[in-house]
N, C-alpha and C. Protein backbone atom coordinates (compact mmCIF):
# COMPACT_ATOMS: atom_id res chain seq x y z
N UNK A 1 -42.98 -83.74 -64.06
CA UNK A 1 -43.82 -83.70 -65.25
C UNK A 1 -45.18 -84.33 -64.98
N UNK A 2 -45.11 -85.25 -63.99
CA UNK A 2 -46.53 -85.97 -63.84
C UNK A 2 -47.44 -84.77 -62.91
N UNK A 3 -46.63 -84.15 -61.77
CA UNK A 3 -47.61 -83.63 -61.65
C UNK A 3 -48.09 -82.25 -61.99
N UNK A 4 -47.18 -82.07 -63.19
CA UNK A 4 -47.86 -80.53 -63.91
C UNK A 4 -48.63 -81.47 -64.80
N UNK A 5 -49.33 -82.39 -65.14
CA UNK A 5 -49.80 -83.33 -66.35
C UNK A 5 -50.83 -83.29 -65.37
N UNK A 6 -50.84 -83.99 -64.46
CA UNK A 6 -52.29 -84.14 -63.12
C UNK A 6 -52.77 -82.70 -63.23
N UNK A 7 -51.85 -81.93 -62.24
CA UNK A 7 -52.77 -80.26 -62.29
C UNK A 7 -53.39 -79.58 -63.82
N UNK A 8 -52.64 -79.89 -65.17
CA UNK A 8 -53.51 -79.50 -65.90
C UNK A 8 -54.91 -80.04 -65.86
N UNK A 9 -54.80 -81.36 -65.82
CA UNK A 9 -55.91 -82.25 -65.92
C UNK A 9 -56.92 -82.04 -64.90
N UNK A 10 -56.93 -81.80 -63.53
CA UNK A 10 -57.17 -81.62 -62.55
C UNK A 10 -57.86 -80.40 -61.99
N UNK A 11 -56.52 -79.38 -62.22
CA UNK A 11 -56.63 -78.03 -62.14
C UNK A 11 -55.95 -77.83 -60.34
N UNK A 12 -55.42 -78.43 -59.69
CA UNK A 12 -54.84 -78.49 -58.41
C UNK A 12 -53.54 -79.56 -58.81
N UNK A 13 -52.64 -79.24 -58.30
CA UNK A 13 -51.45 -80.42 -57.73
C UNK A 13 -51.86 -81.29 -57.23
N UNK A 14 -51.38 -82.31 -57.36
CA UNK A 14 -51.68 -83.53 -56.65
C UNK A 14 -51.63 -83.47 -55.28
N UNK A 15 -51.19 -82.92 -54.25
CA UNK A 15 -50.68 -82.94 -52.94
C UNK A 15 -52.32 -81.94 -52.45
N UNK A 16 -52.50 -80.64 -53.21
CA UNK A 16 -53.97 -80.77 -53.13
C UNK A 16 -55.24 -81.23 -53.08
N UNK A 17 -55.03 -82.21 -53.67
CA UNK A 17 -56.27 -82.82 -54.37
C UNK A 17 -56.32 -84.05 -53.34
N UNK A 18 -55.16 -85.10 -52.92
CA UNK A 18 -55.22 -85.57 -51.92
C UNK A 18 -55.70 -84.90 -50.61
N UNK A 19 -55.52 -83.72 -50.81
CA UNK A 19 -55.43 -83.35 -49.36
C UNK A 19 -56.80 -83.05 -49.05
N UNK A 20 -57.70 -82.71 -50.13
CA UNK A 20 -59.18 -82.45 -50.23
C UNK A 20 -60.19 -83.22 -50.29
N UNK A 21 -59.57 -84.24 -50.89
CA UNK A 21 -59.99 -85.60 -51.13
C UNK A 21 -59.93 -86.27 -49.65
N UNK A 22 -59.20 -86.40 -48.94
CA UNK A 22 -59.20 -86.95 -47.17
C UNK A 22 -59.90 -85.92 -46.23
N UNK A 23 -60.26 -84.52 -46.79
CA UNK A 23 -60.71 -83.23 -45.68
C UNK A 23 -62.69 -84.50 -46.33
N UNK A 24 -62.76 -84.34 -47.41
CA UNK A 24 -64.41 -84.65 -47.74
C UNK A 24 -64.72 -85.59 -47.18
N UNK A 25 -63.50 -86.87 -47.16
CA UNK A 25 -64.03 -88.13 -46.12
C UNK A 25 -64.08 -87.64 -44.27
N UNK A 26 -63.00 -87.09 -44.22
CA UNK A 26 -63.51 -86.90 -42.97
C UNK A 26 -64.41 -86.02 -42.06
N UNK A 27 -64.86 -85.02 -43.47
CA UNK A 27 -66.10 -84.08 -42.78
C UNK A 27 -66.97 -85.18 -42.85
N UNK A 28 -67.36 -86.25 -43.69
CA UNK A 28 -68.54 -87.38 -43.32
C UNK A 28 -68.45 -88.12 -41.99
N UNK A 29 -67.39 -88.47 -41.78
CA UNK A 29 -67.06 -89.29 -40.78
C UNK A 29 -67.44 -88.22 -39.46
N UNK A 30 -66.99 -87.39 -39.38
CA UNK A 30 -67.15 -86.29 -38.11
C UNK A 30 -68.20 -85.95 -38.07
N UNK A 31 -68.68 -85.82 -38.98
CA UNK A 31 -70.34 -85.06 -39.10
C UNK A 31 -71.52 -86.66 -38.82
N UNK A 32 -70.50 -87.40 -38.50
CA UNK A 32 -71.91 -88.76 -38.34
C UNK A 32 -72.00 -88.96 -37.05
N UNK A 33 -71.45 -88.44 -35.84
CA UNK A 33 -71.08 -87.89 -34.98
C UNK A 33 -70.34 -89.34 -33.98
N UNK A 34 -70.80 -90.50 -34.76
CA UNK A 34 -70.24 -92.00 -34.13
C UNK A 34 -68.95 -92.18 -33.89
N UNK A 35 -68.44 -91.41 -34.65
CA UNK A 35 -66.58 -92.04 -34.01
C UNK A 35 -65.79 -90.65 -33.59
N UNK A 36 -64.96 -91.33 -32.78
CA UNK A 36 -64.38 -90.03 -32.24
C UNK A 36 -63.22 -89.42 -33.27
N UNK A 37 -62.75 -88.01 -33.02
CA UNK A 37 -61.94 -87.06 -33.70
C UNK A 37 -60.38 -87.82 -33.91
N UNK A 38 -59.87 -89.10 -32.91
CA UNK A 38 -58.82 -89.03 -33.35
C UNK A 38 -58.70 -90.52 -33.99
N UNK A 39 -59.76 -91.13 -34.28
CA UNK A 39 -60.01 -92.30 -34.70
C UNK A 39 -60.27 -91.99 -36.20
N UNK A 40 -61.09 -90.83 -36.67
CA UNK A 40 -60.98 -90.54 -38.07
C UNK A 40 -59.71 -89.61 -38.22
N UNK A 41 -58.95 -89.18 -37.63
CA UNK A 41 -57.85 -88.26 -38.34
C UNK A 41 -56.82 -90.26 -38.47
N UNK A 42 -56.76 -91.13 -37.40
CA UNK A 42 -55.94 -92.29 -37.78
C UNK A 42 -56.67 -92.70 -39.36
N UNK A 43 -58.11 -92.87 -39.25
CA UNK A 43 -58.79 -93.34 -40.83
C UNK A 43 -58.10 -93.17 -41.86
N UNK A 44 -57.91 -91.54 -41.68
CA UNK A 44 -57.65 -90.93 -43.02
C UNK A 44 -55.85 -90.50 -43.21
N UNK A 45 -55.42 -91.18 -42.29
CA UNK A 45 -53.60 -91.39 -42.13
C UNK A 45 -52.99 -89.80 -41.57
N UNK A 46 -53.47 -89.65 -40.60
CA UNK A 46 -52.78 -88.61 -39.82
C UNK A 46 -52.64 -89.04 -38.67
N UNK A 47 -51.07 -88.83 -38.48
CA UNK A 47 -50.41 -90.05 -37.11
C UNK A 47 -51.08 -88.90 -35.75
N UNK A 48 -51.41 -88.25 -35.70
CA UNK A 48 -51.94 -87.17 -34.45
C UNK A 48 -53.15 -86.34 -34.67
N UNK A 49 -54.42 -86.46 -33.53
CA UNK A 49 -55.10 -85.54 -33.55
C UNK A 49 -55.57 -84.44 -33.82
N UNK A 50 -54.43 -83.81 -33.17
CA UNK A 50 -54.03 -82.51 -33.32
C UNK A 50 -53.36 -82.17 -34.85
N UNK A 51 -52.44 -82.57 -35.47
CA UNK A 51 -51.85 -82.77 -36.62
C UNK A 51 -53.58 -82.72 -38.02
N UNK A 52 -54.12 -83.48 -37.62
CA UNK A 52 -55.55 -83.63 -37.94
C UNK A 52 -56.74 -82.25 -37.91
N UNK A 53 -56.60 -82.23 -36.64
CA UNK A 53 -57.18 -80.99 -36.50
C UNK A 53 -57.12 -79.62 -36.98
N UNK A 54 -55.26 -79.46 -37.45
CA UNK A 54 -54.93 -78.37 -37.84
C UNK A 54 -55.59 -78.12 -39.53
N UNK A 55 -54.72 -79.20 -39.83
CA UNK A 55 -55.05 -79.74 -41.44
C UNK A 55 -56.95 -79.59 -41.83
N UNK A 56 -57.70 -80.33 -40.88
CA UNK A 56 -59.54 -80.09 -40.98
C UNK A 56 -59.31 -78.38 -40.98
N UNK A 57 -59.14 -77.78 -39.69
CA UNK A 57 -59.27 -76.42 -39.78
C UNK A 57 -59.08 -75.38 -41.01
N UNK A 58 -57.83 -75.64 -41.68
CA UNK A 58 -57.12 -74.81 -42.74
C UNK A 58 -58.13 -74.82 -43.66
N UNK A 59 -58.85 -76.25 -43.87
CA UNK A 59 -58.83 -76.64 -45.25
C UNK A 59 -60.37 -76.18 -45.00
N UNK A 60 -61.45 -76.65 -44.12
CA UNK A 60 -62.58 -76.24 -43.92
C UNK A 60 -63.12 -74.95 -43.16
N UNK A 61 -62.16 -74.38 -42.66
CA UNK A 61 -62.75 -73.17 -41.85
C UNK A 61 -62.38 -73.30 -40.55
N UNK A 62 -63.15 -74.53 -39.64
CA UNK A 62 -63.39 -74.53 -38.41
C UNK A 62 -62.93 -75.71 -37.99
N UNK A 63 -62.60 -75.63 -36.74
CA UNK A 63 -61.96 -77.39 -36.48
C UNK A 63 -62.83 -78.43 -36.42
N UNK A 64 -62.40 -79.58 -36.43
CA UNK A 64 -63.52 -80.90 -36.71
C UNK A 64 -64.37 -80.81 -35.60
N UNK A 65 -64.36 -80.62 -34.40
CA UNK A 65 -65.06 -80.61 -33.09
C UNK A 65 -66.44 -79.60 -33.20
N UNK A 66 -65.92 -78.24 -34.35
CA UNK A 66 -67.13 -77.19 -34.08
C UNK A 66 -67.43 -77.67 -35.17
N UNK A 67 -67.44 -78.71 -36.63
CA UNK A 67 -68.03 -78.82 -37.87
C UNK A 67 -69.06 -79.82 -37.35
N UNK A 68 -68.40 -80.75 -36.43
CA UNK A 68 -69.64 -81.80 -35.42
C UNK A 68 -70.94 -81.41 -34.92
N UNK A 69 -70.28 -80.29 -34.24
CA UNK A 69 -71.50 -79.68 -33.62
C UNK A 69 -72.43 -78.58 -34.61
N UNK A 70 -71.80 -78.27 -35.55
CA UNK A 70 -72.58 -76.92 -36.83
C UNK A 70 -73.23 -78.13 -37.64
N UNK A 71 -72.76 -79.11 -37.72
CA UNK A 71 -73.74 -79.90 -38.80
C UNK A 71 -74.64 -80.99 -38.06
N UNK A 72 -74.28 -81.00 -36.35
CA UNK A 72 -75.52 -81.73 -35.36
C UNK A 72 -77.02 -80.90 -35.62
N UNK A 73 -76.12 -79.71 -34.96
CA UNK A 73 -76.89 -78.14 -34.97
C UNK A 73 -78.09 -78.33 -36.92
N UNK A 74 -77.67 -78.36 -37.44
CA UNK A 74 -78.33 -77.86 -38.83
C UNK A 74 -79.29 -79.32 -38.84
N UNK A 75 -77.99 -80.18 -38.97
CA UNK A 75 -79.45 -81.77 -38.81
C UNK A 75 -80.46 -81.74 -37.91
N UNK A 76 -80.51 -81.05 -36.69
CA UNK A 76 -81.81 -81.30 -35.82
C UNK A 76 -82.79 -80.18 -36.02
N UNK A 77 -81.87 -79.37 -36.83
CA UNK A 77 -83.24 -78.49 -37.00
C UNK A 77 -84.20 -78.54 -38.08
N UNK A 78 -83.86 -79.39 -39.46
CA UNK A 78 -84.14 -79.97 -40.31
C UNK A 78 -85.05 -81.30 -39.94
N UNK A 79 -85.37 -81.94 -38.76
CA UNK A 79 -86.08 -82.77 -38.22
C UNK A 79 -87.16 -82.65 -37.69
């Protein structure tokens, strides 16, 4: 009941909304290009890299490694 009460409220399940909610922190973190890929998938509580990687991919398109380099890419040209 709580979480058909959240998704009305919300409009996603909770298990979504977490899950979107940790993809937004860690496109910041990846996209700042300072810490490495498996140091923010530990940040944001994913016991594996890879496990990490899959989850970034699904949810954003592309894996964290090419969102690094597409948003290096867009920041230097903006400079």
């Amino acid at each position: 009941m709580l979480a058909e009460r959240f998704a009305d409220l919300v409009g996603m399940p909770p298990m979504r909304y977490l899950a979107k909610w940790r993809m937004q922190i860690a496109s910041r973190l990846v996209s700042g290009g300072s810490t490495n890929i498996a140091t923010v998938a530990a940040e944001i509580g994913y016991g594996s890299e890879a496990s990490f990687s899959r989850a970034f991919k699904k949810m954003v398109g592309v894996p964290p490694s090419a969102w690094r380099r597409r948003i290096g890419h867009e920041g230097s040209r903006g400079a």
